[in-house]
Protein backbone atom coordinates (compact mmCIF):
# COMPACT_ATOMS: atom_id res chain seq x y z
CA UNK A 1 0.00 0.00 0.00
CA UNK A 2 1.23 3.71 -1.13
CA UNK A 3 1.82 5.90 1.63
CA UNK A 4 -0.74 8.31 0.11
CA UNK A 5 -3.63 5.59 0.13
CA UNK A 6 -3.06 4.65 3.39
CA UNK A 7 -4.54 7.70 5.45
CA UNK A 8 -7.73 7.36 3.06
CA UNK A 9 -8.00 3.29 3.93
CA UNK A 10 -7.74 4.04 7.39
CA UNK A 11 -10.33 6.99 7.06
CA UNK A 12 -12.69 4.40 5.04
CA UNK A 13 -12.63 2.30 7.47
CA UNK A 14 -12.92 3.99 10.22
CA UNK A 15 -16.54 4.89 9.09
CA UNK A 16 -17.45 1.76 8.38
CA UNK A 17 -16.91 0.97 12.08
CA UNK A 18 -19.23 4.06 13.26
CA UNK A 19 -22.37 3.58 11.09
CA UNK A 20 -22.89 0.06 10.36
CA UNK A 21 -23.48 -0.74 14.46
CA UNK A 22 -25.93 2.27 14.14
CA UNK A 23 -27.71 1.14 11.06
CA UNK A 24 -28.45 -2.06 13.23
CA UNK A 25 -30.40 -0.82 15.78
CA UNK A 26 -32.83 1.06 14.26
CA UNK A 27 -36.05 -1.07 13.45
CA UNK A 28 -37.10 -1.00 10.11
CA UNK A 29 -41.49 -0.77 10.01
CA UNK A 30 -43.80 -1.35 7.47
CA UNK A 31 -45.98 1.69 7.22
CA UNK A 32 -49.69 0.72 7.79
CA UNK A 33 -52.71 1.83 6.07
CA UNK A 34 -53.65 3.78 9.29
CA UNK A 35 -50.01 5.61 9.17
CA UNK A 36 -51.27 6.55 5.91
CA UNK A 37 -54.13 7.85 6.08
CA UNK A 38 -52.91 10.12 9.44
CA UNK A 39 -50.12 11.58 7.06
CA UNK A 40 -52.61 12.60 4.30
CA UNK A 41 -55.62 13.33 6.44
CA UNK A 42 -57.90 11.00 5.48
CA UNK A 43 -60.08 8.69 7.84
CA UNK A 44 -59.09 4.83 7.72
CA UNK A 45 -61.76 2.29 7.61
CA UNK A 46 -62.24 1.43 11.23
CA UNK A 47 -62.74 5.39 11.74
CA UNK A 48 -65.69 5.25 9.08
CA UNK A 49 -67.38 2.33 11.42
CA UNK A 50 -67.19 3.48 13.76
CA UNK A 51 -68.62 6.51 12.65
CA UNK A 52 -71.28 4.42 11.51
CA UNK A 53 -72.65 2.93 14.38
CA UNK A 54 -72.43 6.34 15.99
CA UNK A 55 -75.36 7.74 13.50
CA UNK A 56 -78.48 8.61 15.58
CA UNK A 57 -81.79 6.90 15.16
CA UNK A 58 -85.23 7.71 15.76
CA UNK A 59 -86.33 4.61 17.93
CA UNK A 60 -83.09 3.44 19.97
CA UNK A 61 -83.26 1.53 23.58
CA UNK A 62 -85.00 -1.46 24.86
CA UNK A 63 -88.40 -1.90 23.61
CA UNK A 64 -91.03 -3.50 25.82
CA UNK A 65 -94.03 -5.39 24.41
CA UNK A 66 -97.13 -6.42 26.02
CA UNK A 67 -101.35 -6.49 25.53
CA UNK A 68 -104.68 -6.61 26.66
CA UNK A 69 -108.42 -6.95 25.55
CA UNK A 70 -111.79 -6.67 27.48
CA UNK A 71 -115.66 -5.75 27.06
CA UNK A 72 -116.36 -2.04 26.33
CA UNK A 73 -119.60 -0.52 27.30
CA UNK A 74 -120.92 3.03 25.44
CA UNK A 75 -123.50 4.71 26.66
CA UNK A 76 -125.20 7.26 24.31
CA UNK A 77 -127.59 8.18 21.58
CA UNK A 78 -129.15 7.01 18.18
CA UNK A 79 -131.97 8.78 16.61
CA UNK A 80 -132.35 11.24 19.53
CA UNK A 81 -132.81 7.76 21.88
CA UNK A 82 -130.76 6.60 24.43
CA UNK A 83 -128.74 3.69 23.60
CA UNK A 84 -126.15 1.16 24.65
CA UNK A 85 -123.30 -0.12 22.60
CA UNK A 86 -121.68 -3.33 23.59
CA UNK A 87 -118.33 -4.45 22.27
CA UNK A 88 -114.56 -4.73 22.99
CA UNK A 89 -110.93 -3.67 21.96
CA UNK A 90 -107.63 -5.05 22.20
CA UNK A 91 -104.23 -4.96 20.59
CA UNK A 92 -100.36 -4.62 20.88
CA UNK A 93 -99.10 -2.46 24.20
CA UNK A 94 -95.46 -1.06 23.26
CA UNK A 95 -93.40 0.50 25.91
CA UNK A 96 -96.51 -0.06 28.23
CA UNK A 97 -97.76 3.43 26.98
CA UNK A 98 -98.96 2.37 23.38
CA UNK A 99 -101.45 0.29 21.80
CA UNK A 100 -101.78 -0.72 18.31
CA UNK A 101 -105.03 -2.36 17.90
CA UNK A 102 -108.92 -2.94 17.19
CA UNK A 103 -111.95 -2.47 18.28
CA UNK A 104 -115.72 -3.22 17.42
CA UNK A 105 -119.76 -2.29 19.09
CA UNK A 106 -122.76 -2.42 18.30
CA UNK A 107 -126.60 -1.61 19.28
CA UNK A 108 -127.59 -3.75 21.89
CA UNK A 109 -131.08 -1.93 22.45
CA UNK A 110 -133.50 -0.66 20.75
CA UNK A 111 -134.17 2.55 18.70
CA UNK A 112 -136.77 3.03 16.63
CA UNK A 113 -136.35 4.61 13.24
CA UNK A 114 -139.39 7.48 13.62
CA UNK A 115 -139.40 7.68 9.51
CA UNK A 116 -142.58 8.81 7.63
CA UNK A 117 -144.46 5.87 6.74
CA UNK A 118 -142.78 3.28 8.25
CA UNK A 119 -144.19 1.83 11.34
CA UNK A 120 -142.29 -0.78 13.54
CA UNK A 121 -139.15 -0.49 12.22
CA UNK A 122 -135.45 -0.66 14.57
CA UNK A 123 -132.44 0.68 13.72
CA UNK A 124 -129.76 -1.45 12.96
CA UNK A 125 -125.74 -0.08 13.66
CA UNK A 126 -122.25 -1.70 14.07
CA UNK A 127 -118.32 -0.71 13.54
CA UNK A 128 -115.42 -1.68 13.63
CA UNK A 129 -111.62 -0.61 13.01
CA UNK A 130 -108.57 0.40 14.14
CA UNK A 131 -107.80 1.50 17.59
CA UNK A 132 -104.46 3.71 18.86
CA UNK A 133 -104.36 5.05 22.14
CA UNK A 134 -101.76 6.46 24.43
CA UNK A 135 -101.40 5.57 27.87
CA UNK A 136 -100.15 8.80 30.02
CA UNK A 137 -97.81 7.75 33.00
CA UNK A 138 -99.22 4.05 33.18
CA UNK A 139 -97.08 2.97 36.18
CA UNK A 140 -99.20 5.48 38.66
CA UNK A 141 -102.03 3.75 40.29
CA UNK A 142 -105.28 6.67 38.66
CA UNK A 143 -103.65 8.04 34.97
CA UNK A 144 -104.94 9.55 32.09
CA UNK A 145 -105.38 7.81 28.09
CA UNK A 146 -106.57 9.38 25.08
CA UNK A 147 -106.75 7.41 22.03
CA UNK A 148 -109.51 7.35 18.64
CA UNK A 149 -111.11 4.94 16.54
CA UNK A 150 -110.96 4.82 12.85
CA UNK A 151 -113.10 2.47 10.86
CA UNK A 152 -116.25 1.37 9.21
CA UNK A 153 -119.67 -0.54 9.57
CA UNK A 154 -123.36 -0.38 8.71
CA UNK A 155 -126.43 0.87 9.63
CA UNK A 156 -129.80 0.15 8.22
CA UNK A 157 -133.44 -0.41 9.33
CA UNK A 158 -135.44 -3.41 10.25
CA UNK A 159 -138.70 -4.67 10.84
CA UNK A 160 -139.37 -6.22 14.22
CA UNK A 161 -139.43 -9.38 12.31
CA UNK A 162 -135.94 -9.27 11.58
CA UNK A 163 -136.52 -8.53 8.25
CA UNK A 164 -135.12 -5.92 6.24
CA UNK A 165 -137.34 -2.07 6.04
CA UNK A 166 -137.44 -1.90 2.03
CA UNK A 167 -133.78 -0.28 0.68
CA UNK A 168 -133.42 1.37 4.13
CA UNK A 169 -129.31 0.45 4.76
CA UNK A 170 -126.05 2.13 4.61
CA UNK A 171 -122.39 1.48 4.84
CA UNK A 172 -120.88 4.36 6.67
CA UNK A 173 -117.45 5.95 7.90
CA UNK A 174 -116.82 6.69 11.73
CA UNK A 175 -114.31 8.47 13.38
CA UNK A 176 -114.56 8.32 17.21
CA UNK A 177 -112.09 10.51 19.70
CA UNK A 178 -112.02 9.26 23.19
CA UNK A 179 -110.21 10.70 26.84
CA UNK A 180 -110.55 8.51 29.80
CA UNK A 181 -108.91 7.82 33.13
CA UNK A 182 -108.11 4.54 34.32
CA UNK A 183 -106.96 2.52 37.68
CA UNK A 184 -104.67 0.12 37.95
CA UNK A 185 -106.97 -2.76 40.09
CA UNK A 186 -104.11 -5.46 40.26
CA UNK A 187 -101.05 -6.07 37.64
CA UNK A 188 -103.19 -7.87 34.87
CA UNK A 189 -106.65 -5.66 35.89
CA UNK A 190 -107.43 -2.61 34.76
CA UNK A 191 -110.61 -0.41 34.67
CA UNK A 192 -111.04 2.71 32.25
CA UNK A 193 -113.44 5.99 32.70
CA UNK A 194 -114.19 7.24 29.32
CA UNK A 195 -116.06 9.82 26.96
CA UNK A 196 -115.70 10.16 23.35
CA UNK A 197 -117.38 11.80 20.49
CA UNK A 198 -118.43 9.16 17.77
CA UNK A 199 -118.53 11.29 14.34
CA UNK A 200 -120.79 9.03 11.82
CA UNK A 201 -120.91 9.95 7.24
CA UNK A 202 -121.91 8.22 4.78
CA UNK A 203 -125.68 7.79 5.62
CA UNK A 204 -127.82 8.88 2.35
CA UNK A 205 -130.13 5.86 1.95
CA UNK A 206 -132.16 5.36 5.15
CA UNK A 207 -135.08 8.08 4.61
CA UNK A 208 -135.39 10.85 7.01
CA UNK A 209 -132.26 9.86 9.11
CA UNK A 210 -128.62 11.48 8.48
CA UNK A 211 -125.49 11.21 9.82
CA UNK A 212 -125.95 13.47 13.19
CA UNK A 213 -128.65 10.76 14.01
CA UNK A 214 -125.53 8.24 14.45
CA UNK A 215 -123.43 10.73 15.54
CA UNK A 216 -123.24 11.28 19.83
CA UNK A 217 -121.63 11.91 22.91
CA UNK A 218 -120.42 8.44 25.00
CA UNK A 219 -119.49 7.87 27.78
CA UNK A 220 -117.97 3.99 28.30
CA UNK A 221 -116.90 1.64 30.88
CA UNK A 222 -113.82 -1.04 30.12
CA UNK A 223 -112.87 -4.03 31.96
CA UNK A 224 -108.77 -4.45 30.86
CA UNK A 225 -106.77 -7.66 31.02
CA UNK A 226 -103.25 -8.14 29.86
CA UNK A 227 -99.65 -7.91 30.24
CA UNK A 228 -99.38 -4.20 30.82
C-alpha cells in the first residue's frame, strides 16, 4: 500500500466501524394503512365504522311489548234515543304506553227509526276498526289515556221481524275521539273511565235519518286484562 492511500483506507474504514453498528439498531417498520391515512388526512376504515354505528336513530333503547283486551260498554244516543253499545278492543301495548289495535260495538237496544211511513221499524248499527291510544304515566295507580277509533260498519233499518225495512241500509265511515282515566286494580286488571265523540258519514239511503242521528256523545266503561 502507497503511503498516500493509506490515510484514506484508514479513514474508510474507520466509518465503516461508526455507522454500520448504528444502522443495526434502528427497526425497520412497514408503514400501515392507518399511518397513511394520518399523514394525508384522510379517515381509515375502522374510523368510518365506527362513525357508523355512531349515527343517531329515531327509535333506539330497549323496547317493551305487552297487551290486553276486554268488554267495552258506550253509553249514548241514536236517533235522539238513548242507547247502549256493547263491544270490545284489544291490541299490541309497546313501551306499556302504546297500543296498536282494534276495536268493534254495536246496538244492543233498541231505537226506533221514527221515519214517515214506516211503522215498527229498529235501527240497525255496528263498527269496527282500528284503535291507537296512548297511555299517560301508566305505572301510577289513577292516569290519564286518550286514544280514537278509525273504521267502518253499517247501519240500516229493520222490521221487528228481523226482516229488512225496504232499501233502508247504509255502509258508513266513523271516526270516534275518546279521553278517559283509568286505575290500575291489580297487575293484569285494569278499569277505564271514558267519553268520546263518535262522528258518523256516509248515511244517504235510510229516509229521514242522516249522519248526526248516528253521531253522539259516549261515555264507556272497560274491563282491561293483559300484560301491561
Amino acid at each position: 500500500m502507497t503511503p498516500r492511500l493509506a490515510p484514506l483506507t484508514s479513514a474508510f474504514l474507520l466509518t465503516l466501524l461508526v455507522v454500520t453498528p448504528a444502522a443495526a439498531q434502528t427497526p425497520v417498520t412497514a408503514e400501515t394503512g392507518s399511518d397513511t391515512a394520518e399523514r394525508y388526512g384522510e379517515p381509515d376504515s375502522a374510523d368510518k365504522a365506527g362513525d357508523w354505528e355512531e349515527h343517531e336513530t329515531l327509535f333506539s333503547g330497549e323496547w317493551t311489548s305487552g297487551g290486553y283486551g276486554g268488554p267495552v260498554l258506550r253509553f249514548g244516543e241514536i236517533n235522539g234515543q238513548g242507547a247502549l253499545l256493547v263491544g270490545g278492543r284489544g291490541g299490541w301495548l309497546i313501551n306499556h304506553s302504546f297500543l296498536l289495535g282494534g276495536g268493534g260495538f254495536g246496538l244492543a237496544t233498541r231505537a226506533d227509526s221514527q221515519l214517515p211511513g214506516v211503522e215498527e221499524n229498529r235501527i240497525t248499527f255496528g263498527y269496527a276498526g282500528l284503535m291507537l291510544e296512548y297511555l299517560l304515566f301508566p305505572a301510577k295507580a289513577v292516569h290519564g289515556s286518550i286514544g280514537v277509533l278509525l273504521g267502518g260498519g253499517g247501519a240500516g233499518v229493520r222490521g221487528d221481524d228481523g226482516t229488512r225495512a225496504g232499501h233502508y241500509s247504509d255502509a258508513v265511515w266513523v271516526y270516534e275521539p275518546e279521553v278517559g282515566v283509568e286505575f290500575n286494580m291489580t297487575e293484569f286488571f285494569r278499569i277505564n273511565l271514558g267519553a268520546s265523540y263518535r262522528i258518523v258519514t256516509g248515511v244517504s239511503e235510510l229516509g229521514a235519518l242522516e249522519n248526526k242521528d248516528f253521531s253522539s256523545l259516549n261515555g264507556s266503561l272497560m274491563f282491561k286484562f293483559g300484560k301491561f
